[in-house]
C-alpha atoms as a PDB file:
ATOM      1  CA  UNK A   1      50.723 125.854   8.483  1.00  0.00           C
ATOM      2  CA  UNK A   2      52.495 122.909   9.768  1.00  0.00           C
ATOM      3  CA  UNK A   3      54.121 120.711   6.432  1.00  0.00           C
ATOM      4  CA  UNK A   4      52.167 117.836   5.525  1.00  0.00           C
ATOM      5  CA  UNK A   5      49.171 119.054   7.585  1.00  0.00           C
ATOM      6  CA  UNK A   6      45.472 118.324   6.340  1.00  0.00           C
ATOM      7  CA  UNK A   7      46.867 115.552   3.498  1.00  0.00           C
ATOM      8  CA  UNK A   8      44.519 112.818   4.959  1.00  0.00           C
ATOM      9  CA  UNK A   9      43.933 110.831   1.614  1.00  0.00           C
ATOM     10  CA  UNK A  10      48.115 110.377   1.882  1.00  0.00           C
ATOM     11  CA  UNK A  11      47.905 109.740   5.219  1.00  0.00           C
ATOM     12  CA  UNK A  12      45.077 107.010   4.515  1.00  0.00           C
ATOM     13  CA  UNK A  13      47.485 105.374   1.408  1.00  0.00           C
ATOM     14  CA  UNK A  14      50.326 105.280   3.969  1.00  0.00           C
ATOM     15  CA  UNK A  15      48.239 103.620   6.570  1.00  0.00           C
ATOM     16  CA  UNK A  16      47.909 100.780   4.150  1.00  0.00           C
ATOM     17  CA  UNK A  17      51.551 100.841   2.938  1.00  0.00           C
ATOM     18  CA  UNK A  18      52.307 100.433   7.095  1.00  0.00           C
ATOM     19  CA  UNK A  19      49.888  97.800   7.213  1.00  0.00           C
ATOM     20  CA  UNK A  20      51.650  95.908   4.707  1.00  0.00           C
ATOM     21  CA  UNK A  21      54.720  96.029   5.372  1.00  0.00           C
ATOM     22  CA  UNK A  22      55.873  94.270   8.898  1.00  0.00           C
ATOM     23  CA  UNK A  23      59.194  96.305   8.944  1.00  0.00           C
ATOM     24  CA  UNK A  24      57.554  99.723  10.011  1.00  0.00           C
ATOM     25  CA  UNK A  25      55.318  98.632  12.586  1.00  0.00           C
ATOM     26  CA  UNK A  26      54.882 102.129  14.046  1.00  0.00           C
ATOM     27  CA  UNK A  27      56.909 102.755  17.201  1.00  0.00           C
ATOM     28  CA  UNK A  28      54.178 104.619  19.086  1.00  0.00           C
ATOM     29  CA  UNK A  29      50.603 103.489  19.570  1.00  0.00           C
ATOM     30  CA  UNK A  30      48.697 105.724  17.281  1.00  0.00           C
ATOM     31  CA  UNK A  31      49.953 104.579  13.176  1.00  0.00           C
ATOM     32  CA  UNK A  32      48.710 107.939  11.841  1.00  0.00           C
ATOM     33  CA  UNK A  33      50.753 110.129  14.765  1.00  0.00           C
ATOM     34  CA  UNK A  34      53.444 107.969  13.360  1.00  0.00           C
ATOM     35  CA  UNK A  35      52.790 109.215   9.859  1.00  0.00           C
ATOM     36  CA  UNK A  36      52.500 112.429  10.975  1.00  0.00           C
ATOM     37  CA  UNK A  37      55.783 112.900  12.636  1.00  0.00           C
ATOM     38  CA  UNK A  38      57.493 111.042  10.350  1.00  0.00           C
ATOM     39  CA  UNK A  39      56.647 113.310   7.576  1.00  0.00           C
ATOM     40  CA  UNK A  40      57.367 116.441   8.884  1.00  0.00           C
ATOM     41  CA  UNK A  41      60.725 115.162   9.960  1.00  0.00           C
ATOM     42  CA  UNK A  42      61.606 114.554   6.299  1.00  0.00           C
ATOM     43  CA  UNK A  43      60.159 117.845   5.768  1.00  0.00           C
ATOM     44  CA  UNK A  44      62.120 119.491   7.782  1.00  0.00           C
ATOM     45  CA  UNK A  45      65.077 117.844   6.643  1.00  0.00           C
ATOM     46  CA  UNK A  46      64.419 119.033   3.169  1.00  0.00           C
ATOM     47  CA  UNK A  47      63.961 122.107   3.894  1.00  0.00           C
ATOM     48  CA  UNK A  48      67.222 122.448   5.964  1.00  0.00           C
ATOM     49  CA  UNK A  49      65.418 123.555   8.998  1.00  0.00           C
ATOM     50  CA  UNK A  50      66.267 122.320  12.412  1.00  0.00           C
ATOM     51  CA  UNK A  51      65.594 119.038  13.655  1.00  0.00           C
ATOM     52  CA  UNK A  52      66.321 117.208  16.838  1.00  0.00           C
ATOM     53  CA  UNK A  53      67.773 113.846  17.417  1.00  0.00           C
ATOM     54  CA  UNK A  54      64.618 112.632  19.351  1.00  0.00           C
ATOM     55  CA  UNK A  55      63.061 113.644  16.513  1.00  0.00           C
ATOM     56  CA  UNK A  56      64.580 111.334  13.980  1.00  0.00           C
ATOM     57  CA  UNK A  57      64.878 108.629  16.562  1.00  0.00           C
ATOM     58  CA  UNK A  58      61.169 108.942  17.412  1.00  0.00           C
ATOM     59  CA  UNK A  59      60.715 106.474  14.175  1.00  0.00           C
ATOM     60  CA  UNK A  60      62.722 103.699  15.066  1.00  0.00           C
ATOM     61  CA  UNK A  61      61.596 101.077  17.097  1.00  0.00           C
ATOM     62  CA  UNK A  62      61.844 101.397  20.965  1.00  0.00           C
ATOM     63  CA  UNK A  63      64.625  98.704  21.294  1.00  0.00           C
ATOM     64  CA  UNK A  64      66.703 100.586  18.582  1.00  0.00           C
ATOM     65  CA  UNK A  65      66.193 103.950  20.036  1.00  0.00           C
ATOM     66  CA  UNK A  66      67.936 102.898  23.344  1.00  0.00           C
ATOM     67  CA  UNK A  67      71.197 102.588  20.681  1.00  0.00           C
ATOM     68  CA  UNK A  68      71.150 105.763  18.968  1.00  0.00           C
ATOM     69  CA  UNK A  69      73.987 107.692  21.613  1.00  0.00           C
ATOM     70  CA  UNK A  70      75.871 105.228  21.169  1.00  0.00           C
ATOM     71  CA  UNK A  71      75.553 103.412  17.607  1.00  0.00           C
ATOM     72  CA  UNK A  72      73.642 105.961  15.150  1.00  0.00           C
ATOM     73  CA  UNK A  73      74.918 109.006  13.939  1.00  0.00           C
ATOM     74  CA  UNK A  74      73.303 112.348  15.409  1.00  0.00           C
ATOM     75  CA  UNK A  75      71.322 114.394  13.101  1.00  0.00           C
ATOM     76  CA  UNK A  76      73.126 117.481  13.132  1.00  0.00           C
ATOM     77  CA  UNK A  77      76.265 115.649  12.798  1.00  0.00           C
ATOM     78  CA  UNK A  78      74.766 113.452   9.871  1.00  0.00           C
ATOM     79  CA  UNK A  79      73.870 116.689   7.935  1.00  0.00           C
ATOM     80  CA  UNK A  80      77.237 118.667   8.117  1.00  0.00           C
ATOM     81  CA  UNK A  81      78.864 115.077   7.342  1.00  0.00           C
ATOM     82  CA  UNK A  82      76.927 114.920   4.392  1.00  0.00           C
ATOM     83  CA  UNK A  83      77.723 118.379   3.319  1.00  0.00           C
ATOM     84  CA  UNK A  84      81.238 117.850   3.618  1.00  0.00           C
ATOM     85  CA  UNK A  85      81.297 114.944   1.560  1.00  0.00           C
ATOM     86  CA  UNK A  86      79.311 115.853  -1.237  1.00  0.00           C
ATOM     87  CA  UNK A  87      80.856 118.141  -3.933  1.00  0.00           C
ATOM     88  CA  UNK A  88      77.604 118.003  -6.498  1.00  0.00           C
ATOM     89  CA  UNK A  89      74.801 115.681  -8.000  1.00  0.00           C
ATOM     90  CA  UNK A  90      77.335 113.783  -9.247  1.00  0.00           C
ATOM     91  CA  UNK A  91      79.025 112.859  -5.776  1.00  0.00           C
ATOM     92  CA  UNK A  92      78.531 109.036  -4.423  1.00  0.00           C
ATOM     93  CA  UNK A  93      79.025 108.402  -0.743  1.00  0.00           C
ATOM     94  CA  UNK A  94      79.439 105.337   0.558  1.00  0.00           C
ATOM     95  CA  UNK A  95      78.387 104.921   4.400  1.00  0.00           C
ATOM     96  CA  UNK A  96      80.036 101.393   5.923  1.00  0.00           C
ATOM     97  CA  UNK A  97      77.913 100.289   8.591  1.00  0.00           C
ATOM     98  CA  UNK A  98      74.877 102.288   8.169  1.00  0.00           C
ATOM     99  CA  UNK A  99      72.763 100.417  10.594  1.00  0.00           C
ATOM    100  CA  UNK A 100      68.897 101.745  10.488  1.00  0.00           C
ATOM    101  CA  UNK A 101      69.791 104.107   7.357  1.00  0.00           C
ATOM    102  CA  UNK A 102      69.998 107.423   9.297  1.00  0.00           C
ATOM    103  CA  UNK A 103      73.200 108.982   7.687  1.00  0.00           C
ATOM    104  CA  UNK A 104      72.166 108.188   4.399  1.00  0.00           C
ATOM    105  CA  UNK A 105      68.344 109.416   4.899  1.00  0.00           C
ATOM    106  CA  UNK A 106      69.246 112.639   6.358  1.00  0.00           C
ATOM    107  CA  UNK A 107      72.506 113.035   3.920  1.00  0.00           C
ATOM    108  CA  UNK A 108      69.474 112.494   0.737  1.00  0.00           C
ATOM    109  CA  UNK A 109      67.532 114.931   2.207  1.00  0.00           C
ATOM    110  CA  UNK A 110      70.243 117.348   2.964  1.00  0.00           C
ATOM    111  CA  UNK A 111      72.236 117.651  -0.298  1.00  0.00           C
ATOM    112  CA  UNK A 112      71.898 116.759  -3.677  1.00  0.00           C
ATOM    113  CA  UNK A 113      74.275 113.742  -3.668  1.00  0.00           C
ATOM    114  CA  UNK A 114      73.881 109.723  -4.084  1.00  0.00           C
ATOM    115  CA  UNK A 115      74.024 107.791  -0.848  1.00  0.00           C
ATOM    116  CA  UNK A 116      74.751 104.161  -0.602  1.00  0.00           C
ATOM    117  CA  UNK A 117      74.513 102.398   2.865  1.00  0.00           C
ATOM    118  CA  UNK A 118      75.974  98.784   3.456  1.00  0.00           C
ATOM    119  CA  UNK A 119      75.005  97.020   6.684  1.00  0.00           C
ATOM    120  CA  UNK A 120      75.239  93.326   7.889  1.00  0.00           C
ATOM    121  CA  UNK A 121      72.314  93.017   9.778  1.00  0.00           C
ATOM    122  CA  UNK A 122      69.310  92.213   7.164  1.00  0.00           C
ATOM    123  CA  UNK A 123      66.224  94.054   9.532  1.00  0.00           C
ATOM    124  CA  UNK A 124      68.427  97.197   9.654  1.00  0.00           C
ATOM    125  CA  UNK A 125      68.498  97.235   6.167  1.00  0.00           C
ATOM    126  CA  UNK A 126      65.186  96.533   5.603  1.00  0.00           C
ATOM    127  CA  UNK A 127      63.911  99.117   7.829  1.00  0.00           C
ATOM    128  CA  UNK A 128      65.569 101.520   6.323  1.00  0.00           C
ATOM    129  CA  UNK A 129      64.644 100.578   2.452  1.00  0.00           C
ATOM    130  CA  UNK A 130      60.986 100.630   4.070  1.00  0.00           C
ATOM    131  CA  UNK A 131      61.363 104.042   4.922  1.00  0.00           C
ATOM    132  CA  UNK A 132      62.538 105.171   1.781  1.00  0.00           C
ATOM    133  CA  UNK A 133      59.779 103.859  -0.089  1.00  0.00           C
ATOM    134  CA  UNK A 134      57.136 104.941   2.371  1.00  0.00           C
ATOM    135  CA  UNK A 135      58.566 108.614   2.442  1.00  0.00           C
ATOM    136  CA  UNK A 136      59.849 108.900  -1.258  1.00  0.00           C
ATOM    137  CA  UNK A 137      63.280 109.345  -0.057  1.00  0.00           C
ATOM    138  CA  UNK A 138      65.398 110.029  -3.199  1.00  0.00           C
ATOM    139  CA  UNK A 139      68.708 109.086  -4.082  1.00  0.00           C
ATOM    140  CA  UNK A 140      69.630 106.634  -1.411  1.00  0.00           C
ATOM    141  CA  UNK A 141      69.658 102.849  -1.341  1.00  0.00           C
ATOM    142  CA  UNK A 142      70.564 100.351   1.034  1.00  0.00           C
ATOM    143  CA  UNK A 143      72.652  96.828   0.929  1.00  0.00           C
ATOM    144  CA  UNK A 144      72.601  93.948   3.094  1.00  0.00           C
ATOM    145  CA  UNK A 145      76.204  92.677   2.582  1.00  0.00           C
ATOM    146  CA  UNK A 146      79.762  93.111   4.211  1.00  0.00           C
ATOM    147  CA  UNK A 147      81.563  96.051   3.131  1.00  0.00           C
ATOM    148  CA  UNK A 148      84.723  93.799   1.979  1.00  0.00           C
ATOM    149  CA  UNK A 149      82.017  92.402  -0.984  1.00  0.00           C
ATOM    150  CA  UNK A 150      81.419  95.920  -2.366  1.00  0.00           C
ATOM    151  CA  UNK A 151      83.135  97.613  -5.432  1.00  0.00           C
ATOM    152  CA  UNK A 152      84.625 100.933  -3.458  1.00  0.00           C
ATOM    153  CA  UNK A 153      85.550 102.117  -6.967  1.00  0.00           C
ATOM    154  CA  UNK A 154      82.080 103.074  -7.547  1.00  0.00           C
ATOM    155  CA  UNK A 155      82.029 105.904  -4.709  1.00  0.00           C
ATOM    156  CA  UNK A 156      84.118 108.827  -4.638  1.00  0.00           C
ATOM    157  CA  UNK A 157      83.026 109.935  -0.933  1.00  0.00           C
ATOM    158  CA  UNK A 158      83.115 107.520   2.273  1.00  0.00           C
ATOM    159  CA  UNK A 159      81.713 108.025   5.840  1.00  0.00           C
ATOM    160  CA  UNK A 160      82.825 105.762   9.067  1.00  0.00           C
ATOM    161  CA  UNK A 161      81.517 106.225  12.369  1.00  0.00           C
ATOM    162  CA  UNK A 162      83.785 103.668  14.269  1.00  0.00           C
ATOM    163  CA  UNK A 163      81.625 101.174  12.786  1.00  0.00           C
ATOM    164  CA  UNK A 164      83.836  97.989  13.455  1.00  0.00           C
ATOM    165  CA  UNK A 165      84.393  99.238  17.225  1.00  0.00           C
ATOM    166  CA  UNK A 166      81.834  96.307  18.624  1.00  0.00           C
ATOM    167  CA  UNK A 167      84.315  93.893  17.869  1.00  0.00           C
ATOM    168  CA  UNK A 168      86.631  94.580  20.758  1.00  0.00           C
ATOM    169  CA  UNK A 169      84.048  96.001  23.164  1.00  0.00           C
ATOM    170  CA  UNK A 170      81.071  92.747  23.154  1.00  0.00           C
ATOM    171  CA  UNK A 171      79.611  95.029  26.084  1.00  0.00           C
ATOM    172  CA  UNK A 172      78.522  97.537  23.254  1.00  0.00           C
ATOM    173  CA  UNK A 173      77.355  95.143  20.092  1.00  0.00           C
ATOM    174  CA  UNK A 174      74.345  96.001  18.677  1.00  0.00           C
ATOM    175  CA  UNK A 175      72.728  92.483  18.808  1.00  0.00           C
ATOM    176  CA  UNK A 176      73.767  88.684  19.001  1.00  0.00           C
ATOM    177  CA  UNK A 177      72.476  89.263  14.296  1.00  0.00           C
ATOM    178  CA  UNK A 178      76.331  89.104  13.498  1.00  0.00           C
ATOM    179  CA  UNK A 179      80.078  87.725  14.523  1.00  0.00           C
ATOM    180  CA  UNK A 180      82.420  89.622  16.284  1.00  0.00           C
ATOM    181  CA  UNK A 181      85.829  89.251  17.078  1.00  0.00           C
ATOM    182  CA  UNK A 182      89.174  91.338  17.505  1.00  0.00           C
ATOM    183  CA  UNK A 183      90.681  89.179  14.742  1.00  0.00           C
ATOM    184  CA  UNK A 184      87.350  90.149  12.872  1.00  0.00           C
ATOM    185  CA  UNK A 185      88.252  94.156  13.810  1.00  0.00           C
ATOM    186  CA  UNK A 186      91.751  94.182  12.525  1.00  0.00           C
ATOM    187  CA  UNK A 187      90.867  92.501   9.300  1.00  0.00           C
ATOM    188  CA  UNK A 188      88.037  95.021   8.959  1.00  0.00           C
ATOM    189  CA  UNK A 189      90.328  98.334   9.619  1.00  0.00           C
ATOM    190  CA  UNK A 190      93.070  96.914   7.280  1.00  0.00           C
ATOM    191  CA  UNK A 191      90.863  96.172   4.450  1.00  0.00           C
ATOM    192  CA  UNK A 192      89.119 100.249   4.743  1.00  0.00           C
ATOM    193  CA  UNK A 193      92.963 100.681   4.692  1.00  0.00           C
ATOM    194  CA  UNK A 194      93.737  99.149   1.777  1.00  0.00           C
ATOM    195  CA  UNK A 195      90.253 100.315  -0.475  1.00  0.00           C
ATOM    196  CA  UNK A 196      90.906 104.205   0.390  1.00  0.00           C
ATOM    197  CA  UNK A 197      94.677 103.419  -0.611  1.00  0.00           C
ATOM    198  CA  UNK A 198      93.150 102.400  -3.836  1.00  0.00           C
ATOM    199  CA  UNK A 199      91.209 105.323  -4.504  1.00  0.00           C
ATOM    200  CA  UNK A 200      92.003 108.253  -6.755  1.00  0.00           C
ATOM    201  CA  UNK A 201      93.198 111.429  -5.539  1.00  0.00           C
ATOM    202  CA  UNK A 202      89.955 113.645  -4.520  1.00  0.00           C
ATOM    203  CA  UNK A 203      88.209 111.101  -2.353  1.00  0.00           C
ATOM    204  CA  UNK A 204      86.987 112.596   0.550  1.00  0.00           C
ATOM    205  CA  UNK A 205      86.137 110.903   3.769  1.00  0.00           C
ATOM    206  CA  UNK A 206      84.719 111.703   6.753  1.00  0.00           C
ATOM    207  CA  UNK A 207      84.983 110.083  10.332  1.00  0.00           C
ATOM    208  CA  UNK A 208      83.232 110.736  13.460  1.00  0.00           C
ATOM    209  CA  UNK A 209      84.921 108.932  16.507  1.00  0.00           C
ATOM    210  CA  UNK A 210      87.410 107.754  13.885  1.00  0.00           C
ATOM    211  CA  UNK A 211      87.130 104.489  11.348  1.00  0.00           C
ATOM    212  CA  UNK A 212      89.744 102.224  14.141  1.00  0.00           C
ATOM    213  CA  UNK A 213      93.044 103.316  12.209  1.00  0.00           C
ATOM    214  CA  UNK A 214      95.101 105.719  10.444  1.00  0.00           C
ATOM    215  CA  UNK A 215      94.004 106.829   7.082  1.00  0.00           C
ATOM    216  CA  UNK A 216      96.620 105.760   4.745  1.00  0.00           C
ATOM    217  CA  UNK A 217      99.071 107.965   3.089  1.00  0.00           C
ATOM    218  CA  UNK A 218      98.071 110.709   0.802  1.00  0.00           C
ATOM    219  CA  UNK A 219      95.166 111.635   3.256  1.00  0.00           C
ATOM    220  CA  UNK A 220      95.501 114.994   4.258  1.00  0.00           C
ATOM    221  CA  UNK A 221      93.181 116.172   7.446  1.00  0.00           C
ATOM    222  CA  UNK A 222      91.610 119.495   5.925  1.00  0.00           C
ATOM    223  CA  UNK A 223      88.958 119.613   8.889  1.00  0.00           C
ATOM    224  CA  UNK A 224      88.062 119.332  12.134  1.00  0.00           C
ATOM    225  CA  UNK A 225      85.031 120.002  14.127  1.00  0.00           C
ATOM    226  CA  UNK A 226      83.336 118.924  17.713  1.00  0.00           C
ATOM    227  CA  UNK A 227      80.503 117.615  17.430  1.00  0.00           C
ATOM    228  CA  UNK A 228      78.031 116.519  20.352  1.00  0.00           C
ATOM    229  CA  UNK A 229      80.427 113.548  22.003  1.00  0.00           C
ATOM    230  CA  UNK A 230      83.223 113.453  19.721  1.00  0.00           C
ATOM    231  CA  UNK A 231      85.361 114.308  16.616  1.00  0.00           C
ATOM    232  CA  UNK A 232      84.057 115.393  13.257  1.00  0.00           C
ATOM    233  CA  UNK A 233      86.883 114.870  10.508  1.00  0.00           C
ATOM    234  CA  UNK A 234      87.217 115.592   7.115  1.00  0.00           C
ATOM    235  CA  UNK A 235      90.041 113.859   4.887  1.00  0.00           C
ATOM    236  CA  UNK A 236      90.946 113.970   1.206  1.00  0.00           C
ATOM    237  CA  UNK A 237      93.747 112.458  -0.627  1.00  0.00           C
ATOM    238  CA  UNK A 238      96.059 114.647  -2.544  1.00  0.00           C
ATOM    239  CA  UNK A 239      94.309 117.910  -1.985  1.00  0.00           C
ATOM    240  CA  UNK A 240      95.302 120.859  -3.452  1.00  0.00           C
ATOM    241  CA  UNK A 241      96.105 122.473  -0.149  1.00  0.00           C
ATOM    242  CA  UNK A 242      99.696 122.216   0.554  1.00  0.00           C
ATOM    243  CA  UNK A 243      99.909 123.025   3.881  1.00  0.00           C
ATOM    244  CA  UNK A 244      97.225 122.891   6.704  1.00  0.00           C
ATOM    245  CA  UNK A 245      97.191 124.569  10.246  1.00  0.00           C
ATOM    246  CA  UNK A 246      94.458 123.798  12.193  1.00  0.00           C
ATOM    247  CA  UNK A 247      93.368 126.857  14.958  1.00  0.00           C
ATOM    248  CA  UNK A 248      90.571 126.680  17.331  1.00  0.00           C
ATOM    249  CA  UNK A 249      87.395 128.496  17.142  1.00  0.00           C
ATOM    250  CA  UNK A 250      84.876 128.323  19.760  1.00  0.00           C
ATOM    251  CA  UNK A 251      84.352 124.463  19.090  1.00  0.00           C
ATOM    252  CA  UNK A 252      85.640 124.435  15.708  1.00  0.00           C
ATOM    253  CA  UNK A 253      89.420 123.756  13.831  1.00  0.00           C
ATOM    254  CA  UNK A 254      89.649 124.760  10.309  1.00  0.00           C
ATOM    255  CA  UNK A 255      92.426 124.274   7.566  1.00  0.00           C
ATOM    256  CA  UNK A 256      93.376 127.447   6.338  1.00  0.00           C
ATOM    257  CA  UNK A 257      95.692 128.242   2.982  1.00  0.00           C
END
């Protein structure tokens, strides 16, 4: 039986939910399809079973979609991202730039840590904290505010997929919601810099596509994986390993002792 399947009296609370709230106007014509697919996506996601990126992407909205290869982390590389960073229930991970929520929703769903997404653009943000009321996503939230505002001292775990990389290429921005520059990018990359400099030894961080600069010292690379169109990197500062040589595996690099 197919999760979620037969629960019409949920179906017919969540129809009203949609109704009432303008940021999840369904992408596809039929609201209860919507529901439906929806649902078993977070399903699946909780139950670690396999789900496709057309899956996920099937509940944004069309214009968004057309982003995702380029701007939204895939969902199998969201998951192992998310499993790299989080060390326990106790472990809060920071995601700058988290656009419609998709890292943090599937990194909820996929481990037992906090997730924490900050993101300029005010109907990203409210899509997302739409979806996790409608689905009863736990642990996550979502901010509307520039990274440089937030207390990093409050995470121990931080995940950049090139987010500031629009700055310098105005071919790939997202939208006309926010201002870009390359003065804008530099300032950006130096202040990530500066905040993981800060941070105490045991702060992980993981980049796909890189964060636009070198990690500062005390950052040691302790993985690295390929992942559909690019590089999958995990970074900690002062880890216990002293040494790390990196091999290839099929499509995987590994730090060994």
């Amino acid at each position: 039986m197919e999760p979620w399947s037969g629960q019409d009296i949920r179906f017919r609370s969540d129809l009203k939910a949609l109704d009432a709230d303008p940021q999840l106007k369904p992408p596809v014509p039929s609201g209860r399809e919507y529901l439906f697919e929806a649902r078993r996506t977070f399903e699946r996601l909780r139950l670690g079973s396999q789900v496709w990126n057309n899956q996920f992407d099937r509940m944004l909205p069309a214009a968004w979609r057309r982003l995702s290869l380029l701007h939204w982390t895939p969902v199998s590389v969201a998951r192992r991202a998310a499993q790299l960073l989080v060390r326990g229930p106790a472990t809060r991970v920071l995601d700058v730039g988290s656009g419609p929520g998709k890292f943090c929703l599937v990194g909820a769903l996929a481990t037992e840590g906090h997730f924490t997404g900050v993101e300029q653009r005010l109907h990203l943000v409210e899509f997302s904290k739409a979806l996790v009321r409608l689905y009863d996503i736990p642990r996550v939230r979502f901010v509307c505010a520039n990274a440089e505002d937030l207390d990093w001292s409050e995470f121990d775990a931080f995940y950049f997929y090139n987010p500031f990389y629009e700055n310098v290429d105005p071919d790939k921005k997202i939208d006309e919601g926010v201002r870009l520059s390359p003065t804008l990018y530099g300032r950006y990359v130096t202040m990530v810099q500066e905040r993981l400099a800060a941070a105490p030894p045991g702060t992980r961080v993981v980049t796909y596509h890189g964060m636009g600069g070198d990690l500062p010292r005390g950052y040691q690379r302790i993985l690295q994986e390929l992942h559909e169109s690019g590089l999958l990197e995990l970074w900690v500062r002062n880890p216990e390993l002293k040494r790390t040589r990196f091999t290839k595996s099929h499509r995987r690099w590994k730090a060994r002792r």
